[in-house]
N, C-alpha and C. Protein backbone atom coordinates (compact mmCIF):
# COMPACT_ATOMS: atom_id res chain seq x y z
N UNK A 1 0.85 -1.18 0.00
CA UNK A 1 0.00 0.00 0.00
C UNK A 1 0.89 1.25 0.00
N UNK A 2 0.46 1.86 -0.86
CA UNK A 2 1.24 3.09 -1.00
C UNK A 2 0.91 4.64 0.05
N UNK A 3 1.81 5.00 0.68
CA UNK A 3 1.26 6.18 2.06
C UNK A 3 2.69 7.00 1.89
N UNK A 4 2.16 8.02 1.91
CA UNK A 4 3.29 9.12 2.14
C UNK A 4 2.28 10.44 2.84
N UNK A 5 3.36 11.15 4.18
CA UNK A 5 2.74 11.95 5.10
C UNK A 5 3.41 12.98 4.90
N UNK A 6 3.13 13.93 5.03
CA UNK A 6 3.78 15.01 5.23
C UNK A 6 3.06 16.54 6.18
N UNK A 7 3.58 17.29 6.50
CA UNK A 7 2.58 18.71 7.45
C UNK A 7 2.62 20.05 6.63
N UNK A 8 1.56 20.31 6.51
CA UNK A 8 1.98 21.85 6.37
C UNK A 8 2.29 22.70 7.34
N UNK A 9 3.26 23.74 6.93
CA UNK A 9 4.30 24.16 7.96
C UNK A 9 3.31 25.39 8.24
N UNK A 10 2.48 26.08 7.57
CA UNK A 10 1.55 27.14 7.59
C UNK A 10 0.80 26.86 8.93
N UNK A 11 0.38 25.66 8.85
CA UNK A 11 -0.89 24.98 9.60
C UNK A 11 -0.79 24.13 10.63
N UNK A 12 0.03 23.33 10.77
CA UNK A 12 0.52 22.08 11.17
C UNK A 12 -0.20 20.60 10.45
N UNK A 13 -1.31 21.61 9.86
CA UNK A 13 -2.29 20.13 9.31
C UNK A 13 -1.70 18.64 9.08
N UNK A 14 -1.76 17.91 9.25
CA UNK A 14 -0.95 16.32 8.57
C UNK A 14 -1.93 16.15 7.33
N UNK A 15 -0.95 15.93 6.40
CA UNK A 15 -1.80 15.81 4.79
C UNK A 15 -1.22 14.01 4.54
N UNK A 16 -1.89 13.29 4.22
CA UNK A 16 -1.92 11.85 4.11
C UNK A 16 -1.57 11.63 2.31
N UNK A 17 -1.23 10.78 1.95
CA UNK A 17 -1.36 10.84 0.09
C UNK A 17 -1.56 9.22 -0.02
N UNK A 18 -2.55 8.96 -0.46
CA UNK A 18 -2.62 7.45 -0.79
C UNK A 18 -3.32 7.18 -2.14
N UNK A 19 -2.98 5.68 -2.79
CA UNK A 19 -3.77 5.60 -3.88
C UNK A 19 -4.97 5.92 -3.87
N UNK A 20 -5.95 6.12 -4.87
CA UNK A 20 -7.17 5.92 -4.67
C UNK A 20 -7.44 4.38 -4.68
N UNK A 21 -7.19 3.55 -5.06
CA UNK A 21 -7.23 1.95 -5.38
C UNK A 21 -7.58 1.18 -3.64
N UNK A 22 -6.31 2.40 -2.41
CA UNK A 22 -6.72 2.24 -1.35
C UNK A 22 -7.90 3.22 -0.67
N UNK A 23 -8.18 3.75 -1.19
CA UNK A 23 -9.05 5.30 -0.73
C UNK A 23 -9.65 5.70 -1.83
N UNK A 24 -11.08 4.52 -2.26
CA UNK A 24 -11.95 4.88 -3.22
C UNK A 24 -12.90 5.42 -3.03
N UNK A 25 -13.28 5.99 -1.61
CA UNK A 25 -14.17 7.00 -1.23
C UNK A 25 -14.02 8.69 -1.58
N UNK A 26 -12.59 8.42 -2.32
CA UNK A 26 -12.29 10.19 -2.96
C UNK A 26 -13.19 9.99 -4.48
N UNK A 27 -12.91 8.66 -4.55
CA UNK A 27 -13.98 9.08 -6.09
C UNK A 27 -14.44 10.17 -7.02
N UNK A 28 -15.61 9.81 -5.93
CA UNK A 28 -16.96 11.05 -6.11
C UNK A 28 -16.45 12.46 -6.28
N UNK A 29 -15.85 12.87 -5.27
CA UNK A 29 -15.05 13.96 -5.66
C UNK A 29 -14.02 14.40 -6.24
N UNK A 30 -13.03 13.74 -6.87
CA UNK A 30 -12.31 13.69 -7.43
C UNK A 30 -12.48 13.30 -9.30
N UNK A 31 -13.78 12.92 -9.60
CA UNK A 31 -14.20 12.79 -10.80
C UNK A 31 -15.25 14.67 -10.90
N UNK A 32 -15.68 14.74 -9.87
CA UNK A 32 -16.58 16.13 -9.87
C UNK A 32 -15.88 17.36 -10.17
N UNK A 33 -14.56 17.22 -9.10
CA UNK A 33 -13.78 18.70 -9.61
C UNK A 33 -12.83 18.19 -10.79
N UNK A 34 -12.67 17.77 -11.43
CA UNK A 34 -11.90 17.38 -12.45
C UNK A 34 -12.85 17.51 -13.90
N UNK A 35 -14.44 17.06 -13.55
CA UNK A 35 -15.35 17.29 -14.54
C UNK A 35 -15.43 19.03 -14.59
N UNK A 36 -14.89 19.13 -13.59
CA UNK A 36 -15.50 21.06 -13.80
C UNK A 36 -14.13 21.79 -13.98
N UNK A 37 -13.15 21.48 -13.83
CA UNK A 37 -12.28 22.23 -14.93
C UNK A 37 -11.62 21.74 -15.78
N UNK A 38 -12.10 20.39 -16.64
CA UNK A 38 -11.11 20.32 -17.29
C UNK A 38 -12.08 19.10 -18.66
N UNK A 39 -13.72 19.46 -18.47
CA UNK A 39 -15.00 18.98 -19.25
C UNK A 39 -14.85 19.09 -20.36
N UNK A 40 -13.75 19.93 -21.61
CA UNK A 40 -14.24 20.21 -22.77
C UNK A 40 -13.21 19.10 -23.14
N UNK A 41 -12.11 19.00 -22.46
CA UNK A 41 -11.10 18.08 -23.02
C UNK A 41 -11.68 16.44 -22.95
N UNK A 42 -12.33 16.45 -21.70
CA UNK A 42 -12.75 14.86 -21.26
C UNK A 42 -13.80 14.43 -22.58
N UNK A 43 -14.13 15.35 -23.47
CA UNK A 43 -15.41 15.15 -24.27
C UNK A 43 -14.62 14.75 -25.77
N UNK A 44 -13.50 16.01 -25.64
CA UNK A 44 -12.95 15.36 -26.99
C UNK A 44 -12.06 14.55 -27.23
N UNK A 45 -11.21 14.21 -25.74
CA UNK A 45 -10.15 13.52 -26.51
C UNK A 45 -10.36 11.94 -25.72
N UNK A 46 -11.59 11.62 -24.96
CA UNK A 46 -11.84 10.75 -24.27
C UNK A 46 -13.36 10.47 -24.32
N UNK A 47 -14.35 10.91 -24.70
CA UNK A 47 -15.48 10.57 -24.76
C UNK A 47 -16.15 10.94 -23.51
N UNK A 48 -15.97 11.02 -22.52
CA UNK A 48 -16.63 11.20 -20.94
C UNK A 48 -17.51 12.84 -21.07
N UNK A 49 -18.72 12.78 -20.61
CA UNK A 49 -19.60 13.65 -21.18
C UNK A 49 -20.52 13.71 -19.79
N UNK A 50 -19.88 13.97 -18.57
CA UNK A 50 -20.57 14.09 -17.13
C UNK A 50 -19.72 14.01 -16.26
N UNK A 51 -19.62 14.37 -14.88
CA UNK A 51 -18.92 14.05 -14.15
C UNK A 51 -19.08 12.94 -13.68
N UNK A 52 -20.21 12.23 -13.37
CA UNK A 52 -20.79 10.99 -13.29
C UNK A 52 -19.95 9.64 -13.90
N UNK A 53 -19.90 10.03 -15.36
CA UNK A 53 -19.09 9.31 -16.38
C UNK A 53 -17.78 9.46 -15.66
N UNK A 54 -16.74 10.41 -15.66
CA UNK A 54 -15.36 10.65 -15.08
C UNK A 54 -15.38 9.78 -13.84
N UNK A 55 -16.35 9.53 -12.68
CA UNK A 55 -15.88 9.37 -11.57
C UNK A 55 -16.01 7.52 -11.91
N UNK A 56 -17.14 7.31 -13.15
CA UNK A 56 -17.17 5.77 -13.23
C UNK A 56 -16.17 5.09 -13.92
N UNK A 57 -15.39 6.21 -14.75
CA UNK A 57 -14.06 6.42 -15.72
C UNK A 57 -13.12 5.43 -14.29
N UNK A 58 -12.91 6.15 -13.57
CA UNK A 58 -11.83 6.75 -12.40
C UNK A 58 -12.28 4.84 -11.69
N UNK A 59 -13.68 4.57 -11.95
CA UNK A 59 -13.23 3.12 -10.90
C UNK A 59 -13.70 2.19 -11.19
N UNK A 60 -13.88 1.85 -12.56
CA UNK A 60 -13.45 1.04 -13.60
C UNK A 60 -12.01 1.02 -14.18
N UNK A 61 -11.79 1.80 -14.32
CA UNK A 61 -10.35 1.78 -15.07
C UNK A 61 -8.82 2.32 -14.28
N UNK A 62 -9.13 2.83 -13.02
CA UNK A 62 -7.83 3.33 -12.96
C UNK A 62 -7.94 3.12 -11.32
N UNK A 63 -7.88 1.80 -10.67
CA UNK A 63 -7.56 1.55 -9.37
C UNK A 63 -6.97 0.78 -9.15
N UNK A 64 -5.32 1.43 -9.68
CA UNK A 64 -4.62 0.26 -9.74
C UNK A 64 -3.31 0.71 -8.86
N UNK A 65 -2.54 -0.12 -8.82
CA UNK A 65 -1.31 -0.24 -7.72
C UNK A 65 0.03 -0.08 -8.37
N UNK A 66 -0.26 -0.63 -9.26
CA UNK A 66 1.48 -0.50 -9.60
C UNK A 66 1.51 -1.06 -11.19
N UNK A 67 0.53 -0.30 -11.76
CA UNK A 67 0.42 -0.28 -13.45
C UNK A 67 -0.34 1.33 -13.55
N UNK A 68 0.12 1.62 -15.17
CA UNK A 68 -0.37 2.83 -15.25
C UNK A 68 -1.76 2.68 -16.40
N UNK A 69 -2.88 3.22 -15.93
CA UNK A 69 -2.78 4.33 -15.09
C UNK A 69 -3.52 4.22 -13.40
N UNK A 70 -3.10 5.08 -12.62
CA UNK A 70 -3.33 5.25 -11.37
C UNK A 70 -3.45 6.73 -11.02
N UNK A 71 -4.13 6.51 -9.88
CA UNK A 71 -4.40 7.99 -8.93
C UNK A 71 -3.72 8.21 -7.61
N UNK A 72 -3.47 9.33 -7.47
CA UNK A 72 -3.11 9.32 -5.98
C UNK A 72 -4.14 10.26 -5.50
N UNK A 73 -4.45 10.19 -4.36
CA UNK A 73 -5.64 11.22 -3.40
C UNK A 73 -4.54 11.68 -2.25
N UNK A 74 -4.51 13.40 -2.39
CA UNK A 74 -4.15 13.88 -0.89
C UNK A 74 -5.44 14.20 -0.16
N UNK A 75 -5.37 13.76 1.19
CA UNK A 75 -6.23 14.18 2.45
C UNK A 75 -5.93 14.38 4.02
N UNK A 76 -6.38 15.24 4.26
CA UNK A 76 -6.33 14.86 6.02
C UNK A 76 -6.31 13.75 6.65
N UNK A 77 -5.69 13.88 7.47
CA UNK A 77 -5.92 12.81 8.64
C UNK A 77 -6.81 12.38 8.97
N UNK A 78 -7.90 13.67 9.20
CA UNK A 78 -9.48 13.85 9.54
C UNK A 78 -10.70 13.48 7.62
N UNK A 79 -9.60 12.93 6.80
CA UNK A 79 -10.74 12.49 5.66
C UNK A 79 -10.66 13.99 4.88
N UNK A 80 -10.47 14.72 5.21
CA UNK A 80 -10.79 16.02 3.83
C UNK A 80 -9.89 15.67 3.15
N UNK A 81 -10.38 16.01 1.74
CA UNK A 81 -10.28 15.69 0.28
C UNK A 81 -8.94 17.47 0.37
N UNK A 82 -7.71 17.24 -0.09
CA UNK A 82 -6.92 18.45 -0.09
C UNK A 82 -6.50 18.04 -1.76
N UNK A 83 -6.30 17.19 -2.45
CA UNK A 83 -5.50 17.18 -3.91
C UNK A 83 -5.55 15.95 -4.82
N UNK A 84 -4.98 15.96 -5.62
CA UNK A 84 -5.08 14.62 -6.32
C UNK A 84 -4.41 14.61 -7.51
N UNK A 85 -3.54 13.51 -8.33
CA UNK A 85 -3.07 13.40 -9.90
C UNK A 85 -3.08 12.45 -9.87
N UNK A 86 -3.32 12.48 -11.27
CA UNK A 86 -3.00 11.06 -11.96
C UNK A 86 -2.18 10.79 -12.78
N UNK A 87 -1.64 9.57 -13.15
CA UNK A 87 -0.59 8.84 -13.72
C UNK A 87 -1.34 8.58 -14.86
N UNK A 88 -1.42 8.89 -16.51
CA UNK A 88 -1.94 8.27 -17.65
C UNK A 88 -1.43 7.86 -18.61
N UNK A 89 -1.97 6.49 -19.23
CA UNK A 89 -0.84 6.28 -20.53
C UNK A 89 -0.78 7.43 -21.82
N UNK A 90 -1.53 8.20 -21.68
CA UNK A 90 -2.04 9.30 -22.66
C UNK A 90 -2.74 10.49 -21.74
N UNK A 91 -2.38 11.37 -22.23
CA UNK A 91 -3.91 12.73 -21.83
C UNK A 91 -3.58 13.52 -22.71
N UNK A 92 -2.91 13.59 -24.23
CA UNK A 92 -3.27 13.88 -25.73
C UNK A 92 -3.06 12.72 -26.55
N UNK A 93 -4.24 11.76 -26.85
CA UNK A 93 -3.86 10.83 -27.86
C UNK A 93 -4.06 11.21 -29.11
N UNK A 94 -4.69 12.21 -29.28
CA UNK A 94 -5.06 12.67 -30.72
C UNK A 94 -3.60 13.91 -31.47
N UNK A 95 -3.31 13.84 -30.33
CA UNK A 95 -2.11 14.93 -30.79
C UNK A 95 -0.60 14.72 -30.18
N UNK A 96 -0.09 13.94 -29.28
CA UNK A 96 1.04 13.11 -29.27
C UNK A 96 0.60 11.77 -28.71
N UNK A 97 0.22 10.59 -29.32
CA UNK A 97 -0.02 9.91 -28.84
C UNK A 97 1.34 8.67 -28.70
N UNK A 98 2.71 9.26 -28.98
CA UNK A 98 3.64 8.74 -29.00
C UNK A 98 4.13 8.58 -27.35
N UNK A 99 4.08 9.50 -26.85
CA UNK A 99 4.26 9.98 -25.53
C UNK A 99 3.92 9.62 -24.28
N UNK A 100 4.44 8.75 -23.39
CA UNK A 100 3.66 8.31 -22.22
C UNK A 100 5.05 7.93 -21.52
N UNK A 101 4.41 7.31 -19.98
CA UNK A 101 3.36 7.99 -19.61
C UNK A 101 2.94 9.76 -19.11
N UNK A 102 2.03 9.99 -18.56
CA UNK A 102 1.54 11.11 -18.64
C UNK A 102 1.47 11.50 -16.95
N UNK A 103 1.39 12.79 -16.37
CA UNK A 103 0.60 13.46 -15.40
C UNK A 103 -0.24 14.17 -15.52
N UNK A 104 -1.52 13.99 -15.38
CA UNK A 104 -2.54 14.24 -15.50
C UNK A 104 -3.87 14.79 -14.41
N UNK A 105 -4.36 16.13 -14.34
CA UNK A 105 -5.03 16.16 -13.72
C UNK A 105 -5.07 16.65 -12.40
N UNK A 106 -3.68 17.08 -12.20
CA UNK A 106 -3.38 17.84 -10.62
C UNK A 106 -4.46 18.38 -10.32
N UNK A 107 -4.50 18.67 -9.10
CA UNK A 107 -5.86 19.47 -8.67
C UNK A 107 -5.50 19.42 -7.15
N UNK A 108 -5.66 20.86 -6.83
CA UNK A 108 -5.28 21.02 -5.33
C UNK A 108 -7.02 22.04 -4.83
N UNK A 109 -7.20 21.59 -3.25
CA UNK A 109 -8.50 22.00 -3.52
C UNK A 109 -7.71 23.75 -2.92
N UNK A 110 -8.67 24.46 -3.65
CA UNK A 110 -8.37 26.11 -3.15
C UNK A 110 -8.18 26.88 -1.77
N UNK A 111 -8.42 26.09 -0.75
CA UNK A 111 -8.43 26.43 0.26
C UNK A 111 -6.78 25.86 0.88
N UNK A 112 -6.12 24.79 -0.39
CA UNK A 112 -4.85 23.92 0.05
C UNK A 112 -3.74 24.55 -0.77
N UNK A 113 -3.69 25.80 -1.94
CA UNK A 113 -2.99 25.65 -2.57
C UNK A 113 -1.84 26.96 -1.85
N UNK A 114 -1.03 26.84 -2.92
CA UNK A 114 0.58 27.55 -2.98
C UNK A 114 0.57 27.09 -1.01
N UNK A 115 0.76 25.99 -0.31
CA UNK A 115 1.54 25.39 0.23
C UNK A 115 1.80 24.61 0.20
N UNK A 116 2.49 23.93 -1.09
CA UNK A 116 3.46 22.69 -1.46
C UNK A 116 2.80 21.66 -1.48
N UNK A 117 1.49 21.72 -1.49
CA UNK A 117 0.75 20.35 -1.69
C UNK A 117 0.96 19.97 -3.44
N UNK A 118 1.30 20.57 -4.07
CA UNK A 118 1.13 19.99 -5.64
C UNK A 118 2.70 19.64 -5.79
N UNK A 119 3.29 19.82 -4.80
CA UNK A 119 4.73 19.80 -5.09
C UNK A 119 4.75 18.08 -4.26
N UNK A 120 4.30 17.86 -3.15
CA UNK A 120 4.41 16.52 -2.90
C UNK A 120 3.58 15.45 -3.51
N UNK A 121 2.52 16.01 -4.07
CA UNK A 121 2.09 15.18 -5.29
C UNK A 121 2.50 14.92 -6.30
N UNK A 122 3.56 15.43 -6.93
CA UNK A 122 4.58 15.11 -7.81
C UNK A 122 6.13 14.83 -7.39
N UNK A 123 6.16 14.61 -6.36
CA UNK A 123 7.19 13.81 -5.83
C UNK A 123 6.56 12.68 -5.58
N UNK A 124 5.52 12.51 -5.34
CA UNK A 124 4.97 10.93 -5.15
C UNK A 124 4.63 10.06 -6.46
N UNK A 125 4.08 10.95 -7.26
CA UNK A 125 4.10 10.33 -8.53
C UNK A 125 5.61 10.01 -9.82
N UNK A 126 6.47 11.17 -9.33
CA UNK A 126 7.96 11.13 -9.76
C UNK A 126 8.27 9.64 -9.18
N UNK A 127 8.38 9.61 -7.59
CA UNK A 127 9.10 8.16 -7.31
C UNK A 127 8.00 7.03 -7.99
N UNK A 128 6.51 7.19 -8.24
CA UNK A 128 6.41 6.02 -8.70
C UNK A 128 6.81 5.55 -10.20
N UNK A 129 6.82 7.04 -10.68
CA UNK A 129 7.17 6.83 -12.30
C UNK A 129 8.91 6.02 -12.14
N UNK A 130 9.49 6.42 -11.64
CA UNK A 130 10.57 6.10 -11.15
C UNK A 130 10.92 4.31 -10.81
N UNK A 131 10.28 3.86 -9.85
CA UNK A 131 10.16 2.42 -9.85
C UNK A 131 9.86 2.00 -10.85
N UNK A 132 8.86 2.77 -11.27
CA UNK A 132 8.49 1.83 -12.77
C UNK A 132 9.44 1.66 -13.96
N UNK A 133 10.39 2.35 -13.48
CA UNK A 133 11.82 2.44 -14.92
C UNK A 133 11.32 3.35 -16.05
N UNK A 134 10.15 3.81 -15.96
CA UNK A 134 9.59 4.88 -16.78
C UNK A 134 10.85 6.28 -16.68
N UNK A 135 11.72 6.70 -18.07
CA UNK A 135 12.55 7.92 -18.23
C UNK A 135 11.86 8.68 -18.13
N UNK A 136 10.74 9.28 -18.35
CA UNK A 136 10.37 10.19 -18.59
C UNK A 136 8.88 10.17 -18.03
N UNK A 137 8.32 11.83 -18.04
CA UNK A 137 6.87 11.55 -17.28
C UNK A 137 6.50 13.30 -18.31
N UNK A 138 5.49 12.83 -19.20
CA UNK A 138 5.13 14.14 -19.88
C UNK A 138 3.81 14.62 -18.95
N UNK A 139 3.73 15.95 -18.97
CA UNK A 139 2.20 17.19 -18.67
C UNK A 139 2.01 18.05 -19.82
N UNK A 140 1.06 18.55 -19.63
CA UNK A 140 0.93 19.78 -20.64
C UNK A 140 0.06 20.56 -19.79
N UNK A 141 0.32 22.11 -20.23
CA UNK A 141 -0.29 22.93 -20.02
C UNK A 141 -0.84 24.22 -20.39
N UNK A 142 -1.98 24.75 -20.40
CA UNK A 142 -2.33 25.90 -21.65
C UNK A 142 -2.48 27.39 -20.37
N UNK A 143 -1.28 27.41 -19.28
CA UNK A 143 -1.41 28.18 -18.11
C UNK A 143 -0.19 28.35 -18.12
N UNK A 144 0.32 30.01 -18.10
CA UNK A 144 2.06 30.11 -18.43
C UNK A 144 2.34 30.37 -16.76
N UNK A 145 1.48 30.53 -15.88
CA UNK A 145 0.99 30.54 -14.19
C UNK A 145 1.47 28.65 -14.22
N UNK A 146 1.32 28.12 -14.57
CA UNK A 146 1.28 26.92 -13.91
C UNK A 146 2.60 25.82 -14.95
N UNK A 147 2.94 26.14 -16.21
CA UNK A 147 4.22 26.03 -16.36
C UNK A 147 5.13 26.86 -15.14
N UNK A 148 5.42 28.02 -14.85
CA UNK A 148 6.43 28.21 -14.15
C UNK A 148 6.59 27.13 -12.99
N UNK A 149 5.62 26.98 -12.55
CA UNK A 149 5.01 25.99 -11.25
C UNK A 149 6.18 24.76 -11.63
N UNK A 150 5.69 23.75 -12.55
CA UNK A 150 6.21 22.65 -12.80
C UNK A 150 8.02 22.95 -13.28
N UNK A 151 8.17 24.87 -13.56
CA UNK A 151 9.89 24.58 -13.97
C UNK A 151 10.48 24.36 -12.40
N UNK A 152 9.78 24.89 -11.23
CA UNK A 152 10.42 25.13 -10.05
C UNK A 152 10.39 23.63 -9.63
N UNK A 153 9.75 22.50 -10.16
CA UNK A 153 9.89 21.25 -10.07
C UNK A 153 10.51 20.22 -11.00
N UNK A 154 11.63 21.05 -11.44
CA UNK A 154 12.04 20.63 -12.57
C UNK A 154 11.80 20.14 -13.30
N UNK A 155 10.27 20.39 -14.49
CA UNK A 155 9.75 19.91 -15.60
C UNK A 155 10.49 21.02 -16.14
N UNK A 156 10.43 20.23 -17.81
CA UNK A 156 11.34 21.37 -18.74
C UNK A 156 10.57 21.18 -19.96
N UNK A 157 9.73 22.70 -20.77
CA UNK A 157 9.37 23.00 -22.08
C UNK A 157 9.60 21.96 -23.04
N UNK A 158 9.22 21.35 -23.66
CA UNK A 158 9.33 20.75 -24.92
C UNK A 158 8.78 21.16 -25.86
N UNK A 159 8.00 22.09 -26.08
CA UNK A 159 6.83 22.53 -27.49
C UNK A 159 5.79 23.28 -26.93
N UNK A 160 5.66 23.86 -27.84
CA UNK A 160 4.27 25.18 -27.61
C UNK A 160 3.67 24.25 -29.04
N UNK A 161 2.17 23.92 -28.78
CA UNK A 161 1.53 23.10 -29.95
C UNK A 161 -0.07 23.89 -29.47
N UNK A 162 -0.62 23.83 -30.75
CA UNK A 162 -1.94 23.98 -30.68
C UNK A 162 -2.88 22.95 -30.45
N UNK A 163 -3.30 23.38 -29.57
CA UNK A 163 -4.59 22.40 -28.97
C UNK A 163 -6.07 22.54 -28.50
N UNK A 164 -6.83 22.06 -29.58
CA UNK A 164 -8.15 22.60 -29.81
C UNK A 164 -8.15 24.04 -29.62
N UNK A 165 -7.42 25.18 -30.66
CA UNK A 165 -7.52 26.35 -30.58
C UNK A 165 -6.71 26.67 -29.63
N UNK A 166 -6.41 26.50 -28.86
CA UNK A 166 -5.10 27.17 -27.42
C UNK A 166 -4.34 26.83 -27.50
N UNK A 167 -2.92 27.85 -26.87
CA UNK A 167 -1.68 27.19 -26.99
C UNK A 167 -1.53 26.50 -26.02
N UNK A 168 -0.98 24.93 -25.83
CA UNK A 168 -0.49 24.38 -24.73
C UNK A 168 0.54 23.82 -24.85
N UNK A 169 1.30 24.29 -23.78
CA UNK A 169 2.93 23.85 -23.60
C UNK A 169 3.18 22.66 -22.93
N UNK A 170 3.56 22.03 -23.71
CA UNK A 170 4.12 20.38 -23.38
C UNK A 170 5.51 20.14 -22.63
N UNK A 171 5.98 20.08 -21.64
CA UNK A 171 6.51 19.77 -20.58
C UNK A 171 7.06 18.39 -20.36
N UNK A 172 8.11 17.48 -19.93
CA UNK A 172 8.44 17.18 -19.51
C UNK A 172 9.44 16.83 -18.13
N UNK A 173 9.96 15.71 -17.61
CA UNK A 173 10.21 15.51 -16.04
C UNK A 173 11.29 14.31 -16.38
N UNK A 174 12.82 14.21 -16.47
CA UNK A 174 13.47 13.15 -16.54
C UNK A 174 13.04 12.47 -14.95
N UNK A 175 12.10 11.07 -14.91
CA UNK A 175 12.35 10.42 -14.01
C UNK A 175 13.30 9.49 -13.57
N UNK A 176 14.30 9.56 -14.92
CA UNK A 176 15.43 8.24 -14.64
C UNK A 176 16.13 8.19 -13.35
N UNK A 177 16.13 9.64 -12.69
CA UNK A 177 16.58 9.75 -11.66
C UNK A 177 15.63 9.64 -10.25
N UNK A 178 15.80 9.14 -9.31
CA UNK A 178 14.81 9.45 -8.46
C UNK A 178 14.74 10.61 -7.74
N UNK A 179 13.59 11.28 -7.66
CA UNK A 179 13.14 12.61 -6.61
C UNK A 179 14.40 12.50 -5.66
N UNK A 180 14.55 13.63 -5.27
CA UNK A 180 14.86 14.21 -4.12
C UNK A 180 14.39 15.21 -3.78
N UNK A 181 14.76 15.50 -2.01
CA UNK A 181 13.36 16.47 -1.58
C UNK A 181 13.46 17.79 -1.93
N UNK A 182 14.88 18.32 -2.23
CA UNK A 182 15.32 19.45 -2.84
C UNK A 182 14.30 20.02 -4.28
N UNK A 183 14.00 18.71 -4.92
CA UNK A 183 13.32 19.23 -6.06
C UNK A 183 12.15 19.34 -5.83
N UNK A 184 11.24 18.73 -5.14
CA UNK A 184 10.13 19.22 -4.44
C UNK A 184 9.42 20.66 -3.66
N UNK A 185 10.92 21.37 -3.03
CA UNK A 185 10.31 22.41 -2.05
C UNK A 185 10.20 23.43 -2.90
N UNK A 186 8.76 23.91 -2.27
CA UNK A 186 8.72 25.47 -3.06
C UNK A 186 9.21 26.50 -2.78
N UNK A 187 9.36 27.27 -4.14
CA UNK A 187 10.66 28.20 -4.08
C UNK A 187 10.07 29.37 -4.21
């Protein structure tokens, strides 16, 4: 079972990170806020046309342990829902479908963000891409706010491409190496 803890230093809160595969009660919510920012893509490049659909997406297909694709859920100690990504073999198949695997889907809830919660969610998903002997771990993003984000975590530019009308910048993460905590802290 996969567990990684960590505190926010703001708060003292203890933030928990576990699969969803172990913690399929994030589901529901984790298919809901994901249907609401990120619905036009789930329609075209995946078919999913509800949040309903996404969350049945999410546990049928992706509660898995140690194949991709997978989820991780951050939460409290006390059960609140604070973040979440996912691991995908694709999240552009229509436009690099050469490319995998993928990170997909960050999402920190608003009341959790800019204190390093998206930063230990990609250190958790780095070391798993990592075990997996996976070199590489692609994102994209059409937010020049949220590229900087991923350079301070050492993802690095690969292409500005058009995507459905917007520019989104395609990113990569050498995982050959494993995380360290240095590359994690926010700067």
């Amino acid at each position: 079972m996969f567990e990684y803890k960590f505190v926010l230093p703001s708060t003292s809160t203890e933030v928990e990170i576990h699969l969803l595969a172990d913690r399929p009660e994030f589901a529901d919510i984790v298919g809901k806020l994901a249907w609401d920012e990120w619905s036009a893509c789930a329609v075209k490049d995946f078919g999913i046309h509800s949040a309903q659909e996404w969350t049945a997406d999410l546990l049928e297909n992706k509660l898995h342990r140690d194949q991709v694709p997978l989820i991780l859920v951050a939460h409290t100690k006390e059960g609140e829902f604070v973040g979440t990504v996912e691991l995908e073999p694709d999240d552009m198949p229509k436009h690099r479908p050469q490319l995998t695997p993928w990170m997909a889907t960050l999402l920190v809830k608003e009341s959790y963000r800019r204190k390093g919660v998206a930063g230990h969610l990609i250190y958790c998903l780095h070391s798993i891409v990592h075990s997996m002997g996976c070199p590489k771990l692609y994102l994209y993003t059409e937010s020049e706010t949220s590229a900087a984000m991923y350079r301070r975590y050492g993802w690095v530019e690969v292409e500005r491409l058009d995507y459905y009308g917007a520019e989104a910048i395609l990113m990569d993460l050498d995982t050959s190496v494993a995380p360290t905590p240095n590359r994690t802290a926010v700067q």
